[in-house]
PDB file of N, CA and C in Angstrom:
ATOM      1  N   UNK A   1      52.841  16.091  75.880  1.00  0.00           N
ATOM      2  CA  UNK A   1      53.645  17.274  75.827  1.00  0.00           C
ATOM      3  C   UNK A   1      54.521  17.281  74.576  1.00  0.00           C
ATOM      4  N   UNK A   2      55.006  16.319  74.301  1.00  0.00           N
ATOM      5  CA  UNK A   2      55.979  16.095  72.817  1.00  0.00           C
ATOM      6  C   UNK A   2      55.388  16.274  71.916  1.00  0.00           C
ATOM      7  N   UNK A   3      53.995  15.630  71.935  1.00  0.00           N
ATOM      8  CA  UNK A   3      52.717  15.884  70.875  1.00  0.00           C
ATOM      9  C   UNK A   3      52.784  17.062  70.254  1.00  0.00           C
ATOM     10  N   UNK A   4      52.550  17.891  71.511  1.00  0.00           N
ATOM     11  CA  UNK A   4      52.034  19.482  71.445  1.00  0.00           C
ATOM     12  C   UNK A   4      53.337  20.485  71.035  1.00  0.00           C
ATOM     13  N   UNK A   5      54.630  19.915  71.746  1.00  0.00           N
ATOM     14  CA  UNK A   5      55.624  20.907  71.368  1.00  0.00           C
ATOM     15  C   UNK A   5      55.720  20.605  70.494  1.00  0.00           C
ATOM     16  N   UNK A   6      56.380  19.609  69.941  1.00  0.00           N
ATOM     17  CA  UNK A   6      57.170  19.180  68.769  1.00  0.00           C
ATOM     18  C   UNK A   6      56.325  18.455  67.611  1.00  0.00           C
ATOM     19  N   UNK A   7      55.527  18.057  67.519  1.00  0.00           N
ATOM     20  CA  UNK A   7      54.931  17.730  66.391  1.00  0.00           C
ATOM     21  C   UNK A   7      53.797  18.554  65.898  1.00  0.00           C
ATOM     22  N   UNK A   8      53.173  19.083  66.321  1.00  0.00           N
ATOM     23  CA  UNK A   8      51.853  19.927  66.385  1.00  0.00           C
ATOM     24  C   UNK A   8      51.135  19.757  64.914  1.00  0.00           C
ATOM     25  N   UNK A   9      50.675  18.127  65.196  1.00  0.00           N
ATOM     26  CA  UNK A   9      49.998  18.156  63.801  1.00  0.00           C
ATOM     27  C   UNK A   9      50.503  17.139  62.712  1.00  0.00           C
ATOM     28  N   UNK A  10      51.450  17.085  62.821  1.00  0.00           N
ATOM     29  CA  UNK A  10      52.934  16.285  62.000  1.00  0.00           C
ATOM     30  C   UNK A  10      53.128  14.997  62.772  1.00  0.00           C
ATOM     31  N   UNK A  11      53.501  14.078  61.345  1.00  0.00           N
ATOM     32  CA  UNK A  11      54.440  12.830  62.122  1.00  0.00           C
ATOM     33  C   UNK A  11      55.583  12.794  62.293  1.00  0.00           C
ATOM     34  N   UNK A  12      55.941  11.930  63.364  1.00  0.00           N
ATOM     35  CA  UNK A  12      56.982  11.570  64.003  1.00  0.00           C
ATOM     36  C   UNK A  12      57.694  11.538  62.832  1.00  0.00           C
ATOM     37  N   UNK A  13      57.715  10.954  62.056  1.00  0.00           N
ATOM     38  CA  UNK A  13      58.285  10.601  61.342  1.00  0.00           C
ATOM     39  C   UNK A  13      59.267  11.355  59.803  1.00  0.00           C
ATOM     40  N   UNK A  14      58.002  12.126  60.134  1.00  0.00           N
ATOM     41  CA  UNK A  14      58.557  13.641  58.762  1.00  0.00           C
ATOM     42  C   UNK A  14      58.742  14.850  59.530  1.00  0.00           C
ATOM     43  N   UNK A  15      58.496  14.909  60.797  1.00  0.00           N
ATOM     44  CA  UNK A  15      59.051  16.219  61.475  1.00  0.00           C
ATOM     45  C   UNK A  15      60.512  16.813  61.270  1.00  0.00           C
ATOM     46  N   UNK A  16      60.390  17.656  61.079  1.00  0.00           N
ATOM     47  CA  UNK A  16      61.789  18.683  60.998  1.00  0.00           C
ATOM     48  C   UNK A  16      62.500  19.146  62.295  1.00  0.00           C
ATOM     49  N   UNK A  17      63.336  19.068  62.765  1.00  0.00           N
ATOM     50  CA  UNK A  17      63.855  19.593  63.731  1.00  0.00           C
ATOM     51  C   UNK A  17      63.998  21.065  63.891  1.00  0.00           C
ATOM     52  N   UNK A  18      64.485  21.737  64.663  1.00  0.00           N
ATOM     53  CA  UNK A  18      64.994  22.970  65.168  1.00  0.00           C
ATOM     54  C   UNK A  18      65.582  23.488  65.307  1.00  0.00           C
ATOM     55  N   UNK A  19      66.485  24.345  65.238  1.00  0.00           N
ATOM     56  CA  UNK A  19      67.405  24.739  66.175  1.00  0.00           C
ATOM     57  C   UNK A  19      67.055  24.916  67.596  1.00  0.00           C
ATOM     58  N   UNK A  20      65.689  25.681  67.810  1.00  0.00           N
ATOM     59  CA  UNK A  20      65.130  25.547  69.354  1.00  0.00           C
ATOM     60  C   UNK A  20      64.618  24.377  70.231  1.00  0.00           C
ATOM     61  N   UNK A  21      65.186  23.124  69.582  1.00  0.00           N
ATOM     62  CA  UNK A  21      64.546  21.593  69.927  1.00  0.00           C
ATOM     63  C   UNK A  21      65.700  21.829  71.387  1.00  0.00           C
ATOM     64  N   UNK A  22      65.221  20.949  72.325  1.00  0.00           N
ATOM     65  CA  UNK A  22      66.160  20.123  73.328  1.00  0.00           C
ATOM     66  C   UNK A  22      67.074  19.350  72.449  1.00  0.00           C
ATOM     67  N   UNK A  23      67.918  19.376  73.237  1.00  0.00           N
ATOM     68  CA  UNK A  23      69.204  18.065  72.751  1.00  0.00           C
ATOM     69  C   UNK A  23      68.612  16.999  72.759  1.00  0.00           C
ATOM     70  N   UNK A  24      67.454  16.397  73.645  1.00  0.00           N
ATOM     71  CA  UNK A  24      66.870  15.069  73.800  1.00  0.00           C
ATOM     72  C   UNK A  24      66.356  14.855  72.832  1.00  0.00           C
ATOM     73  N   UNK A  25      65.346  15.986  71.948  1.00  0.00           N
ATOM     74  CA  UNK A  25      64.129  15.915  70.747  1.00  0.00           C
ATOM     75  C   UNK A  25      65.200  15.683  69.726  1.00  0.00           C
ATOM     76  N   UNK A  26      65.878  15.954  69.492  1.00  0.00           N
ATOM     77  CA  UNK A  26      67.229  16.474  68.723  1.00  0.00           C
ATOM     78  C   UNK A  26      67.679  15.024  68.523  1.00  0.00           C
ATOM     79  N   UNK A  27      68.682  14.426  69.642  1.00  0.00           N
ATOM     80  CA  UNK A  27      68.719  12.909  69.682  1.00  0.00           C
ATOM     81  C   UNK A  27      67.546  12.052  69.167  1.00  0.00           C
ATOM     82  N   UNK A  28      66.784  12.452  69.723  1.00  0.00           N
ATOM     83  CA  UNK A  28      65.362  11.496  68.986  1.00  0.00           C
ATOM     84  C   UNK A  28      66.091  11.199  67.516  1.00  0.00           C
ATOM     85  N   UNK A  29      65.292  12.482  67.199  1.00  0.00           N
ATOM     86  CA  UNK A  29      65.263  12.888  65.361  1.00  0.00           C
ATOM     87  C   UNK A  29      66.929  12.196  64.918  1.00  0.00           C
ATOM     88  N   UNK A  30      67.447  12.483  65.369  1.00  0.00           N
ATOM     89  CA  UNK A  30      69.069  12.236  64.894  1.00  0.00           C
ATOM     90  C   UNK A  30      68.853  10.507  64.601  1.00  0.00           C
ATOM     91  N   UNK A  31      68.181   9.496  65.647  1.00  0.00           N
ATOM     92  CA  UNK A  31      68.100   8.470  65.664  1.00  0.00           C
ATOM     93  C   UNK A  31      66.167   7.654  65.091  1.00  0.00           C
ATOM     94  N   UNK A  32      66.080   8.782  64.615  1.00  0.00           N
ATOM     95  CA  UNK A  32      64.622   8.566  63.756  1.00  0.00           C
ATOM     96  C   UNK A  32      64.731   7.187  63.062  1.00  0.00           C
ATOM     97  N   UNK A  33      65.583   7.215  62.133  1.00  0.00           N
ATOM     98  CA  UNK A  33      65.465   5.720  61.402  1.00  0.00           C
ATOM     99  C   UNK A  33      65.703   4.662  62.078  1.00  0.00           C
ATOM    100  N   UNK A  34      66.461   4.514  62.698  1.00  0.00           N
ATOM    101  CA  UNK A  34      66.923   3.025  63.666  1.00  0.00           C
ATOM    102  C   UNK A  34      65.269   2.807  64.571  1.00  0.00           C
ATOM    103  N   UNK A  35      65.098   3.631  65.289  1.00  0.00           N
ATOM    104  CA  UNK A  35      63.835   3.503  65.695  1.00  0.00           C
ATOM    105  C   UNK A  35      62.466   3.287  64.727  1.00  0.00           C
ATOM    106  N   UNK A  36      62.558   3.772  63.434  1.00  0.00           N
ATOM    107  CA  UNK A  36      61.712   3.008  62.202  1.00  0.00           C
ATOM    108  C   UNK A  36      61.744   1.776  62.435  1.00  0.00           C
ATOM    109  N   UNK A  37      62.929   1.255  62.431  1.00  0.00           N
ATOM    110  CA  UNK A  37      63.067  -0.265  61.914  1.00  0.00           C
ATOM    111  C   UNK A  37      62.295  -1.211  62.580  1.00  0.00           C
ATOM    112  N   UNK A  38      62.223  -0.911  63.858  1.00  0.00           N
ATOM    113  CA  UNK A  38      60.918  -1.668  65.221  1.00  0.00           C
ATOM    114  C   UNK A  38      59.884  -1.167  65.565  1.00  0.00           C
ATOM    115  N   UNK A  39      59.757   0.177  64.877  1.00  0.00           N
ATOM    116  CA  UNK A  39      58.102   0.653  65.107  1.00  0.00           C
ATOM    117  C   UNK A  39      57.708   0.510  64.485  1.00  0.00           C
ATOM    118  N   UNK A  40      56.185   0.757  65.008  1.00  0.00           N
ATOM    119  CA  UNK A  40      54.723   0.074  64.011  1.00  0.00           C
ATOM    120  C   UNK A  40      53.925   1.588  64.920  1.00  0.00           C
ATOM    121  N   UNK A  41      53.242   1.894  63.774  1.00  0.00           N
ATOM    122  CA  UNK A  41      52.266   3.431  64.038  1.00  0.00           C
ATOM    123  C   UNK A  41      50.634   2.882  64.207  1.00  0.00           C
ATOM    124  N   UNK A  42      50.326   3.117  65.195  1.00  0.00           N
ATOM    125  CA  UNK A  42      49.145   2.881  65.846  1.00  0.00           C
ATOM    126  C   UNK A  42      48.144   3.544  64.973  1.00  0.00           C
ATOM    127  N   UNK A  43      47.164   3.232  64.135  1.00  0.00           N
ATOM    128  CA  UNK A  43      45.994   3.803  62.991  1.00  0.00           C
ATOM    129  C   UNK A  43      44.764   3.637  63.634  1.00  0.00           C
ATOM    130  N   UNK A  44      44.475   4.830  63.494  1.00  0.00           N
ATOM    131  CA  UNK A  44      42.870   5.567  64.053  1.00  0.00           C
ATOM    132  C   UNK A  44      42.842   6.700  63.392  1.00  0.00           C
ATOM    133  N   UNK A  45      41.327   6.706  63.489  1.00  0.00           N
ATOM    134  CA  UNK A  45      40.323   7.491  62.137  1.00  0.00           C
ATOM    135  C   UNK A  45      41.156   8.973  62.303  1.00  0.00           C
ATOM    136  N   UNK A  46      41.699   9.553  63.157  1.00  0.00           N
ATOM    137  CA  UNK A  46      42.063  10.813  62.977  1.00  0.00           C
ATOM    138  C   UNK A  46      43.760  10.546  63.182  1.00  0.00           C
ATOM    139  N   UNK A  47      44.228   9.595  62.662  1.00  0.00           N
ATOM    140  CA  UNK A  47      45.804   9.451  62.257  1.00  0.00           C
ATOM    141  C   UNK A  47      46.477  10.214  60.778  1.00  0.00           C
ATOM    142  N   UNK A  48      47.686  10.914  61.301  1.00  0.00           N
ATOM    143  CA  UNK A  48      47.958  11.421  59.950  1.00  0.00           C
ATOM    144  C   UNK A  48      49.637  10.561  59.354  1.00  0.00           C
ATOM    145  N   UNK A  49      48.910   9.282  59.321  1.00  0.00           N
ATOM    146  CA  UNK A  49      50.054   8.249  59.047  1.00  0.00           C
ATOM    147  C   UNK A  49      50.072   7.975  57.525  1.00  0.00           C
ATOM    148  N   UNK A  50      50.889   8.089  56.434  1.00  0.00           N
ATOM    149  CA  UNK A  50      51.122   8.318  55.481  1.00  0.00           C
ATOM    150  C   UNK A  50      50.940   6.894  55.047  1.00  0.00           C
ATOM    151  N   UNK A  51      50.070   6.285  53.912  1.00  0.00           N
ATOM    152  CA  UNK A  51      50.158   4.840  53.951  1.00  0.00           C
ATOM    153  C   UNK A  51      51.344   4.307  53.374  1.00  0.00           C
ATOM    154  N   UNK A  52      51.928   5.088  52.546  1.00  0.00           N
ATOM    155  CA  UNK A  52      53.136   4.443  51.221  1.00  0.00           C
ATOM    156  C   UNK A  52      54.369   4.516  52.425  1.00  0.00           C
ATOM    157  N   UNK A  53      54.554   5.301  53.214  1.00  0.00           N
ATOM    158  CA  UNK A  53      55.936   5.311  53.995  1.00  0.00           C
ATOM    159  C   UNK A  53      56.187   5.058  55.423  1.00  0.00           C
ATOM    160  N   UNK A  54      54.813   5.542  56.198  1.00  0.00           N
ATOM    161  CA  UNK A  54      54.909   5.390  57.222  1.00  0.00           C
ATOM    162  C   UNK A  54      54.693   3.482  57.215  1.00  0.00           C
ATOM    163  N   UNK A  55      55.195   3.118  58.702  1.00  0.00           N
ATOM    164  CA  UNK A  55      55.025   1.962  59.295  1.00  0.00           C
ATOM    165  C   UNK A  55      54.206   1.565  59.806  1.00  0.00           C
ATOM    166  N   UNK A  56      53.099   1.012  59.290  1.00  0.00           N
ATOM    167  CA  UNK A  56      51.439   0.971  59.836  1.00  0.00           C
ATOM    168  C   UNK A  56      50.822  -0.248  60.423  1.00  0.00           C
ATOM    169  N   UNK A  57      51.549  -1.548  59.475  1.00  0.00           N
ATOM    170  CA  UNK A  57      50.878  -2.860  59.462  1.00  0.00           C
ATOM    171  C   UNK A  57      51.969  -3.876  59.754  1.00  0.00           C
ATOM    172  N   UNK A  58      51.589  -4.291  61.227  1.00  0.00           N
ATOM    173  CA  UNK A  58      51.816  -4.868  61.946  1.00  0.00           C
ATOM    174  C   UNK A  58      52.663  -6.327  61.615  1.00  0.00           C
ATOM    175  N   UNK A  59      52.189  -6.848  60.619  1.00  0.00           N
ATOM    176  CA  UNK A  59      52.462  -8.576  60.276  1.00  0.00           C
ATOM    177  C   UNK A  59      53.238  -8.379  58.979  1.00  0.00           C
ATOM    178  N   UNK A  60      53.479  -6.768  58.365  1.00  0.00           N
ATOM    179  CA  UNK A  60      54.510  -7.069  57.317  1.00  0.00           C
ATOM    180  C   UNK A  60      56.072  -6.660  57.744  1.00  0.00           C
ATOM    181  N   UNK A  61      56.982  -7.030  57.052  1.00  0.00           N
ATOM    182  CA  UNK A  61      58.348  -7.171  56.972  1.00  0.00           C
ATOM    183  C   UNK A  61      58.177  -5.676  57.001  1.00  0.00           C
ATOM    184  N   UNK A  62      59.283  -5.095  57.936  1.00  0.00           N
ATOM    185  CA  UNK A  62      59.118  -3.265  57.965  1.00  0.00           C
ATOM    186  C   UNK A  62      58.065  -2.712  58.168  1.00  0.00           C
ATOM    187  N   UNK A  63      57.125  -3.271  57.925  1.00  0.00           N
ATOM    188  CA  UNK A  63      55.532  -2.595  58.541  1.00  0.00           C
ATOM    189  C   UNK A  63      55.078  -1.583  57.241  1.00  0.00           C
ATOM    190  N   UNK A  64      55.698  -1.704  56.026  1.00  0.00           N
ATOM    191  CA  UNK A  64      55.013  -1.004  55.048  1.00  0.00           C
ATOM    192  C   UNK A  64      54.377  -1.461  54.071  1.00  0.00           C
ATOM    193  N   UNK A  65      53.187  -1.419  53.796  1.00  0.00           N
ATOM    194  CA  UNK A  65      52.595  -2.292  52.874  1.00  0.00           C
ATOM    195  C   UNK A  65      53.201  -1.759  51.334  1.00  0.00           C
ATOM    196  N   UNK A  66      52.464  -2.902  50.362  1.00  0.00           N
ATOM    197  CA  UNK A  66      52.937  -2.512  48.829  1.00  0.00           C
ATOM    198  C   UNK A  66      51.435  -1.871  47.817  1.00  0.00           C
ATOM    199  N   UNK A  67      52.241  -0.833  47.069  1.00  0.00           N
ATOM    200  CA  UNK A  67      50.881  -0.714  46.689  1.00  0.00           C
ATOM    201  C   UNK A  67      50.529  -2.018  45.271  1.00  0.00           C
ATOM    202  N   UNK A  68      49.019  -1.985  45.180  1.00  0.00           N
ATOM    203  CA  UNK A  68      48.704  -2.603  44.183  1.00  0.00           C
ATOM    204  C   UNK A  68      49.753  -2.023  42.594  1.00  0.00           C
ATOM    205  N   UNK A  69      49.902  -0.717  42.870  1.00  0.00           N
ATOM    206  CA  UNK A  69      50.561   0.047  41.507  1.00  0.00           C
ATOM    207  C   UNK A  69      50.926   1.399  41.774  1.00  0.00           C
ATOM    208  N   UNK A  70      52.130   1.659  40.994  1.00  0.00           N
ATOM    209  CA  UNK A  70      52.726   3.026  41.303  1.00  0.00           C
ATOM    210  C   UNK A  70      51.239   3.995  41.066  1.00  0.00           C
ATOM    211  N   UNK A  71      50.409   3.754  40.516  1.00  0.00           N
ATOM    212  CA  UNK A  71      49.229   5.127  40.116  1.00  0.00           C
ATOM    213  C   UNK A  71      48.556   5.355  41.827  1.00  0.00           C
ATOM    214  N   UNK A  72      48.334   4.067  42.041  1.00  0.00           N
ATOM    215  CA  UNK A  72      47.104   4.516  43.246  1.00  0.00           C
ATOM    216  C   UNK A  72      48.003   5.130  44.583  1.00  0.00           C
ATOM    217  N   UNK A  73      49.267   5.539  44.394  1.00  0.00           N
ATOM    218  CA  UNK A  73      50.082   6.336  45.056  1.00  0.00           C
ATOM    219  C   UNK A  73      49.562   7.434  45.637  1.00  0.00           C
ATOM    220  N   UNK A  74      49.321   8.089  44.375  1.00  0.00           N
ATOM    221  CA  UNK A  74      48.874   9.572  44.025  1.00  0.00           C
ATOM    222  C   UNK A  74      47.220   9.856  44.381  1.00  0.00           C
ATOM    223  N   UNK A  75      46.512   8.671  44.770  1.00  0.00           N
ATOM    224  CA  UNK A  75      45.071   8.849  45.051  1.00  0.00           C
ATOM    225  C   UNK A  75      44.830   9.431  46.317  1.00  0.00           C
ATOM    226  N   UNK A  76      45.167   8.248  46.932  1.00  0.00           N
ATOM    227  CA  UNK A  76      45.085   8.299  48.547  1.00  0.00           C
ATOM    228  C   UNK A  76      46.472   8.461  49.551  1.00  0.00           C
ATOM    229  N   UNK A  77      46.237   9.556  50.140  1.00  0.00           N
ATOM    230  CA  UNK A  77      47.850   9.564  50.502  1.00  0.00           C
ATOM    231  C   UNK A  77      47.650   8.805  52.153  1.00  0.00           C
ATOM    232  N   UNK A  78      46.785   9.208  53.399  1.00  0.00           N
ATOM    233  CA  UNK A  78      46.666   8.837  54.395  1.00  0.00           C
ATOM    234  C   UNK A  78      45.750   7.663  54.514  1.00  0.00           C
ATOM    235  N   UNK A  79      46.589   6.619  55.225  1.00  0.00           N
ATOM    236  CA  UNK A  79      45.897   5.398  56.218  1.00  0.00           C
ATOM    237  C   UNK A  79      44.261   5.804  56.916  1.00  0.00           C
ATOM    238  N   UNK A  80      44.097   6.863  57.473  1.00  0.00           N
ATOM    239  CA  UNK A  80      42.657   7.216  57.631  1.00  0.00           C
ATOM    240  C   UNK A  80      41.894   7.096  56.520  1.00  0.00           C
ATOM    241  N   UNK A  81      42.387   7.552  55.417  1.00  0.00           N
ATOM    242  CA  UNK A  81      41.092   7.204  54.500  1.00  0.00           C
ATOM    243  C   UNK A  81      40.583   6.287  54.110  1.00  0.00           C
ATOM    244  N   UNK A  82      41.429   4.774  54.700  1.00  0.00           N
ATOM    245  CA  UNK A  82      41.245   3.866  54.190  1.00  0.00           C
ATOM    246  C   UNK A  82      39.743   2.978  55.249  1.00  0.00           C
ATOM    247  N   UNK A  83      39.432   3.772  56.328  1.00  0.00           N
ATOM    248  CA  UNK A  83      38.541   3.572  57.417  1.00  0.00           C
ATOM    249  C   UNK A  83      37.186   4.251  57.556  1.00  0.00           C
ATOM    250  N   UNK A  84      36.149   3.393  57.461  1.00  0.00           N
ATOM    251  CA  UNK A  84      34.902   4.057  57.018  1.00  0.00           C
ATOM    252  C   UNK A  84      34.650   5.114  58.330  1.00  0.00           C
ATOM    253  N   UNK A  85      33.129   5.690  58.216  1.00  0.00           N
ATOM    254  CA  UNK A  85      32.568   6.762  59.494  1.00  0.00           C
ATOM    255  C   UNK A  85      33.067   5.201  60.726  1.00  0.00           C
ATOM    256  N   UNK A  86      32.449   4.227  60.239  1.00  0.00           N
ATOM    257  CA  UNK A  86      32.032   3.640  61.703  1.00  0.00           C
ATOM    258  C   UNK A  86      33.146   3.114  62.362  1.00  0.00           C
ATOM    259  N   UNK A  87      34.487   3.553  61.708  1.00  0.00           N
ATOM    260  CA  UNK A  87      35.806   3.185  62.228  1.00  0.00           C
ATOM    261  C   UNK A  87      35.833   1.366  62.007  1.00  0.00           C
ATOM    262  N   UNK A  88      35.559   0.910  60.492  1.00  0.00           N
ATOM    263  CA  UNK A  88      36.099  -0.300  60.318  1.00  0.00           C
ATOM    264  C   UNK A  88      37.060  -0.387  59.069  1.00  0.00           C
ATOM    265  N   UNK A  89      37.922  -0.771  58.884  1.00  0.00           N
ATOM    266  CA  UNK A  89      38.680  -0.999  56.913  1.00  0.00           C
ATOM    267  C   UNK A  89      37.408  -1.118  56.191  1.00  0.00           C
ATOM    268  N   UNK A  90      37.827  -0.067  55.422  1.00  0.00           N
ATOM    269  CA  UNK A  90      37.016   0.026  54.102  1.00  0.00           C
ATOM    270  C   UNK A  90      37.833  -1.258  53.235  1.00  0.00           C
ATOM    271  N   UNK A  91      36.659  -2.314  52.998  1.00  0.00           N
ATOM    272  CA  UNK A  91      37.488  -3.502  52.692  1.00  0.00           C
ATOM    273  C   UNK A  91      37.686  -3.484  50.796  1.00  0.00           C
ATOM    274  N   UNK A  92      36.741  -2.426  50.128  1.00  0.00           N
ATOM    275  CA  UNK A  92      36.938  -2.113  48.706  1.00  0.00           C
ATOM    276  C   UNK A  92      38.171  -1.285  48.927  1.00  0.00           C
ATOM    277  N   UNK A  93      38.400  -0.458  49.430  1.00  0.00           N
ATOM    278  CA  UNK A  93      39.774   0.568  49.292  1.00  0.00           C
ATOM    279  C   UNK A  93      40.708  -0.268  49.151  1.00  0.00           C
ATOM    280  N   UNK A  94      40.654  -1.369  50.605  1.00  0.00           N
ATOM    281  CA  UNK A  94      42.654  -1.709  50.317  1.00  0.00           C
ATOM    282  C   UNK A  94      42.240  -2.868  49.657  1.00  0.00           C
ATOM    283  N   UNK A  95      41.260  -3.792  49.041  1.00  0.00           N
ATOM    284  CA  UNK A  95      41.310  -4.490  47.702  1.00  0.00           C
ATOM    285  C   UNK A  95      41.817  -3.409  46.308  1.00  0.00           C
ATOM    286  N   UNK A  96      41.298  -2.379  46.315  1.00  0.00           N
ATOM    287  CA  UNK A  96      41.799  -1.491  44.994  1.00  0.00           C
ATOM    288  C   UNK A  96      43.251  -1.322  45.128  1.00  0.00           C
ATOM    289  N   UNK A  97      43.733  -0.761  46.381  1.00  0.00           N
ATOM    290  CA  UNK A  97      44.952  -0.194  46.517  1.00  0.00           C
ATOM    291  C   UNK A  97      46.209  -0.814  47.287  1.00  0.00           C
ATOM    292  N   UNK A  98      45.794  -2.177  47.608  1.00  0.00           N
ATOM    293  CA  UNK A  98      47.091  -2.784  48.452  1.00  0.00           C
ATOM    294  C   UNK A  98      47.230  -4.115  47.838  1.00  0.00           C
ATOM    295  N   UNK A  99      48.499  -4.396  47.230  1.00  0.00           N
ATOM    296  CA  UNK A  99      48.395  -6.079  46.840  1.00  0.00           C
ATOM    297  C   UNK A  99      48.516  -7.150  47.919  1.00  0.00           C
ATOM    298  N   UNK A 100      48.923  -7.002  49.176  1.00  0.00           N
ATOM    299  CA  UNK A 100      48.701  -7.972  50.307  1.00  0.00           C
ATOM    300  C   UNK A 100      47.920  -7.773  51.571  1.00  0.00           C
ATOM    301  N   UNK A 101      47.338  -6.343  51.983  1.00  0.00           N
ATOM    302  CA  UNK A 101      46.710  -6.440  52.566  1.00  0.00           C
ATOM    303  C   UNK A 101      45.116  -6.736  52.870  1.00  0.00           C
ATOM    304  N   UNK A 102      44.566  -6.861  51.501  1.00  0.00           N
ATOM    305  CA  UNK A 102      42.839  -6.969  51.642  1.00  0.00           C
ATOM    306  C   UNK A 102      42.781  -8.285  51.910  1.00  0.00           C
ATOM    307  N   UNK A 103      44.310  -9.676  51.361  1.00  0.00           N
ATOM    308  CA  UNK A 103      43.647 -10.899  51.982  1.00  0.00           C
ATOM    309  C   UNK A 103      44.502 -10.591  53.126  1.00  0.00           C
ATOM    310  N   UNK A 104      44.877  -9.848  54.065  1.00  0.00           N
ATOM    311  CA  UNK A 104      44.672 -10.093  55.212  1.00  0.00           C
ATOM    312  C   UNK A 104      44.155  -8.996  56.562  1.00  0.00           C
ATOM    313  N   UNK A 105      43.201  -8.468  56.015  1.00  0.00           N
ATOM    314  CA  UNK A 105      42.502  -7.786  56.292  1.00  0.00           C
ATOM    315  C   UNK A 105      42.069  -8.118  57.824  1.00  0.00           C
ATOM    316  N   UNK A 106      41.447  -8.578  57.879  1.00  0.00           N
ATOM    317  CA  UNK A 106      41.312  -9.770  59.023  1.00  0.00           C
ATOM    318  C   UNK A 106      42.231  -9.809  60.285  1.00  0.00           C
ATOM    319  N   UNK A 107      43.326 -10.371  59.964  1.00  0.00           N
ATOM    320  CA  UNK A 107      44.487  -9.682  60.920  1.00  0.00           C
ATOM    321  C   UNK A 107      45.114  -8.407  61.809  1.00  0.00           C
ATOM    322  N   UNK A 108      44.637  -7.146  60.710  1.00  0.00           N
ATOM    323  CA  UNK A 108      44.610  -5.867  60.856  1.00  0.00           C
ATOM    324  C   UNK A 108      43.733  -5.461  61.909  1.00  0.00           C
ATOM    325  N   UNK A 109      42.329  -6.059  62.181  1.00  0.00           N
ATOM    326  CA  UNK A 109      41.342  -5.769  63.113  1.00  0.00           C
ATOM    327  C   UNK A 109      41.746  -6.846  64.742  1.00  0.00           C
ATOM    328  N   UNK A 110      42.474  -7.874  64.001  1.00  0.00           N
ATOM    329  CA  UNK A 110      42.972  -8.635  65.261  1.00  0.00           C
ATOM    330  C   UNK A 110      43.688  -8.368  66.111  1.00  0.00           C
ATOM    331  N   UNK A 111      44.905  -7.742  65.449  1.00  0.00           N
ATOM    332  CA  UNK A 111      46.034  -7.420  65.824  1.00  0.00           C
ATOM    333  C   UNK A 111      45.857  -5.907  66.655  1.00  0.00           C
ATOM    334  N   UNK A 112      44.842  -5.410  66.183  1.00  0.00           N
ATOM    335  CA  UNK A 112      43.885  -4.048  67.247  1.00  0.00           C
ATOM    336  C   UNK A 112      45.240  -2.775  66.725  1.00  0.00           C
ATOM    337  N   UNK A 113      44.677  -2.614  65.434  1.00  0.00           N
ATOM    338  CA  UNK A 113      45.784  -1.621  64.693  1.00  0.00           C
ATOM    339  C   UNK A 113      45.077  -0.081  64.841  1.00  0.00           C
ATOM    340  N   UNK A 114      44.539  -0.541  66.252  1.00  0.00           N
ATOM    341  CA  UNK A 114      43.888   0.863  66.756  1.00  0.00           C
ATOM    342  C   UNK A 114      42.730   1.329  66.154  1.00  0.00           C
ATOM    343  N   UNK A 115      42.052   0.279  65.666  1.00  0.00           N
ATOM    344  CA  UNK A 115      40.816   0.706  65.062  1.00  0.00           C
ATOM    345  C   UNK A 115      39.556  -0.159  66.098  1.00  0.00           C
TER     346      UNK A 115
END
């Protein structure tokens, strides 16, 4: 139901509030960042989890990976793309585009980062 009212499409995370929100959705959002700090965003092929900001990976400090370089910023913006048709890590992508996650790639499928 929160899905559908309030995000419709959007992350948790970059959603805008309302004036027509509940006081509860409202509180949420008001307390958005503190709740960053201990979440980790569940990634599957139809996730619209931002890789550079959102909180994705599980075993790093804050859960945000680094990129290999400010350029490959601008390539790929969503964590889905980084996941082939057959729903596994495309293991050339985050070698091109992540400096710590391709050696631990491995972990990512362990840890069941919803793929």
């Amino acid at each position: 139901m929160v899905k559908a009212k309030y995000l419709k499409g959007r992350s948790f995370l970059s959603v805008q509030g309302r004036k027509s929100d509940s006081w509860l959705w409202r509180a949420v959002l008001k307390h958005r960042d503190l709740i960053k700090l201990g979440a980790c965003l569940s990634v599957g092929p139809n996730s619209c989890i931002n890789a550079w900001e959102d909180p994705w990976v599980p075993f790093l400090d804050g859960f945000v990976p680094n990129p290999l370089n400010r350029e490959v910023m601008e390539q790929i913006w969503l964590v889905r793309d980084f996941i082939t048709p057959s729903g596994e890590w495309n293991s050339e992508l985050l070698k091109r585009y992540f400096d710590n996650i391709s050696t631990r790639e491995r972990k990512l499928e362990e840890r069941g980062s919803g793929l």
